[in-house]
Protein backbone atom coordinates (compact mmCIF):
# COMPACT_ATOMS: atom_id res chain seq x y z
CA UNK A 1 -4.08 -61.20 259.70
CA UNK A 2 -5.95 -63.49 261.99
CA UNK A 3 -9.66 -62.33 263.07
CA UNK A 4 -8.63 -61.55 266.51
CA UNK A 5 -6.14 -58.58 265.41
CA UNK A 6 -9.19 -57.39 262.65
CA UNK A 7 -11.68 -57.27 265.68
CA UNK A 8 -9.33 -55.24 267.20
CA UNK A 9 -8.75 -52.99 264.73
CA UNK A 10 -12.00 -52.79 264.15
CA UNK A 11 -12.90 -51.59 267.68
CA UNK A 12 -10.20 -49.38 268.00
CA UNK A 13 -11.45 -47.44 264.72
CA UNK A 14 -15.23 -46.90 265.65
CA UNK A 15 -15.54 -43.82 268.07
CA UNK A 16 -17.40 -44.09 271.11
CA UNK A 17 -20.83 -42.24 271.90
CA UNK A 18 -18.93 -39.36 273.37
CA UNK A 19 -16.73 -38.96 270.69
CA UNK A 20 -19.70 -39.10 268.25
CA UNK A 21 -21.01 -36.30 270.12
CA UNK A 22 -18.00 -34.33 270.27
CA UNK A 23 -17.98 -34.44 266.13
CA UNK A 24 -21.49 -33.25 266.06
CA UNK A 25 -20.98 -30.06 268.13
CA UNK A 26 -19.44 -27.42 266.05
CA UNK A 27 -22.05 -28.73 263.15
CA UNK A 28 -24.95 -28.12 266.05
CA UNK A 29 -23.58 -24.63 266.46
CA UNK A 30 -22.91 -24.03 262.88
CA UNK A 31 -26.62 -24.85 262.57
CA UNK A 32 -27.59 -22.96 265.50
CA UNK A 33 -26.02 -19.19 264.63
CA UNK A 34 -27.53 -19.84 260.94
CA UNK A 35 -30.92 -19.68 262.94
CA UNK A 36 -30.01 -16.80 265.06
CA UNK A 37 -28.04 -14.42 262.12
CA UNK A 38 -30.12 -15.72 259.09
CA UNK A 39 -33.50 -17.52 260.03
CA UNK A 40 -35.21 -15.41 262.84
CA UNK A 41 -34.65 -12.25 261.17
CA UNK A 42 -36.16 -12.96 258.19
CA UNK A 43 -38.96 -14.54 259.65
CA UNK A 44 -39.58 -11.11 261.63
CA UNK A 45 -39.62 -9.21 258.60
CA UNK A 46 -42.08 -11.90 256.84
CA UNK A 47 -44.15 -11.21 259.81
CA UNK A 48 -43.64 -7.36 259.86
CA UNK A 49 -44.28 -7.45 255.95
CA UNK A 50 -47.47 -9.43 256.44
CA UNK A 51 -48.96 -7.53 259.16
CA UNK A 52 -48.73 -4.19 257.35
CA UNK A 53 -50.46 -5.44 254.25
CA UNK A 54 -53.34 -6.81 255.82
CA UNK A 55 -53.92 -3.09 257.71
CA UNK A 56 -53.66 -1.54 254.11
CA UNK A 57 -55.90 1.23 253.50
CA UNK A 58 -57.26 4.14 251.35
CA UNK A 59 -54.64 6.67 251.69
CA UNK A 60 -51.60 4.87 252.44
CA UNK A 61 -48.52 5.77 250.50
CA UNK A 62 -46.72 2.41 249.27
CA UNK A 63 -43.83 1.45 247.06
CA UNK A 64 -44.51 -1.71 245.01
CA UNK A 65 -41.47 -4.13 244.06
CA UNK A 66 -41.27 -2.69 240.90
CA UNK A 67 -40.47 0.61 242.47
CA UNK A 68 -43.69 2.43 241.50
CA UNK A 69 -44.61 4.84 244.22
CA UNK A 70 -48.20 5.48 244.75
CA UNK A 71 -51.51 6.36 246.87
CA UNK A 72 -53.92 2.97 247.68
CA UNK A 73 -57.21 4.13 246.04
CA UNK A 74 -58.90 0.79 247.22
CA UNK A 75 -58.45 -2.96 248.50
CA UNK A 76 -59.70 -5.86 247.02
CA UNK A 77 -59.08 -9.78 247.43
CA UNK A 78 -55.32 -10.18 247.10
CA UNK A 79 -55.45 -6.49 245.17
CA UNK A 80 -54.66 -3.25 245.26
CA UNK A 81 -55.66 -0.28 243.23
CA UNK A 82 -52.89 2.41 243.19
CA UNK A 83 -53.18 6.18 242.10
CA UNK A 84 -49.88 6.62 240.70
CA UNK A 85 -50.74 10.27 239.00
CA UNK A 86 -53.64 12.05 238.28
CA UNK A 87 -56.13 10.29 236.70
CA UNK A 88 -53.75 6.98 236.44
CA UNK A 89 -54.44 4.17 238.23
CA UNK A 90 -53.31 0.31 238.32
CA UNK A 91 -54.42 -2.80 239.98
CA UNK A 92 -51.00 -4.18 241.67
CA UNK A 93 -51.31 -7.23 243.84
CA UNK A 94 -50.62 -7.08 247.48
CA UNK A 95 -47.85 -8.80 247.18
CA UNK A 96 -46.08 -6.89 245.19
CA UNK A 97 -46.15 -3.99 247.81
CA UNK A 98 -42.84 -3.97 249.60
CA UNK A 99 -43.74 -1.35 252.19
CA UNK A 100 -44.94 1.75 253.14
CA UNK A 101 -43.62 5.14 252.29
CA UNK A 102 -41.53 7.63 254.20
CA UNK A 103 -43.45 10.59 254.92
CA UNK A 104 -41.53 13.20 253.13
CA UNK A 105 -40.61 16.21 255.17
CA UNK A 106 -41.40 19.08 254.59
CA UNK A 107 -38.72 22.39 253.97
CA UNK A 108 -39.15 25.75 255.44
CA UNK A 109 -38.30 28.88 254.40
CA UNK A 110 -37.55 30.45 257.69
C-alpha cells in the first residue's frame, strides 16, 4: 500500500464531530435518567432524613437502625438518649435514628 491509499483509509475511518456526538447521546441520556430515577431521590431523602434529626426533641417517638423503638429522653452533641422501657435507657447516636414513629391508632370499642 502506498501512503496515499493509508491516508485515505485513515480519513475515511475517523468519524466526524457530528458523528462523535451522535455516539455520545444515548450514554448522555443513560447518564441523565440515572440522575432523575436514582440520584435526586436519594438526595431528597438525605435531606428529609437530615432535617428531621436536627428538630429532634424530648418526646419524639423514633426507630433506630437497629430497629429499637423508643421515646428521646434528651439530645446531646451527635447523641441521643432513648427510653426504651421503664427505667431503661441508652445513648444511640443520631445517626443511627432512621425516622420517626407512626403514631399508633387507637381502637374503639363502639
Amino acid at each position: 500500500m502506498d501512503l496515499v491509499s493509508m491516508t485515505t483509509l485513515a480519513q475515511q475511518a475517523a468519524p466526524s464531530g457530528r458523528e462523535m456526538l451522535f455516539n455520545m447521546v444515548p450514554l448522555l441520556l443513560v447518564f441523565v435518567v440515572f440522575y432523575f430515577l436514582l440520584i435526586a431521590p436519594a438526595r431528597k431523602r438525605q435531606k428529609t432524613l437530615q432535617a428531621m434529626l436536627d428538630n429532634l426533641k424530648r418526646g419524639d417517638d423514633v426507630i433506630t437502625a437497629g430497629g429499637i423503638y423508643g421515646e428521646v429522653q434528651a439530645v446531646e452533641e451527635g447523641r441521643v438518649i432513648l427510653r426504651i422501657a421503664d427505667n431503661v435507657k441508652v445513648r444511640v447516636a443520631k445517626s443511627a435514628i432512621t425516622g420517626l414513629q407512626q403514631p399508633m391508632e387507637k381502637e374503639s370499642n363502639s
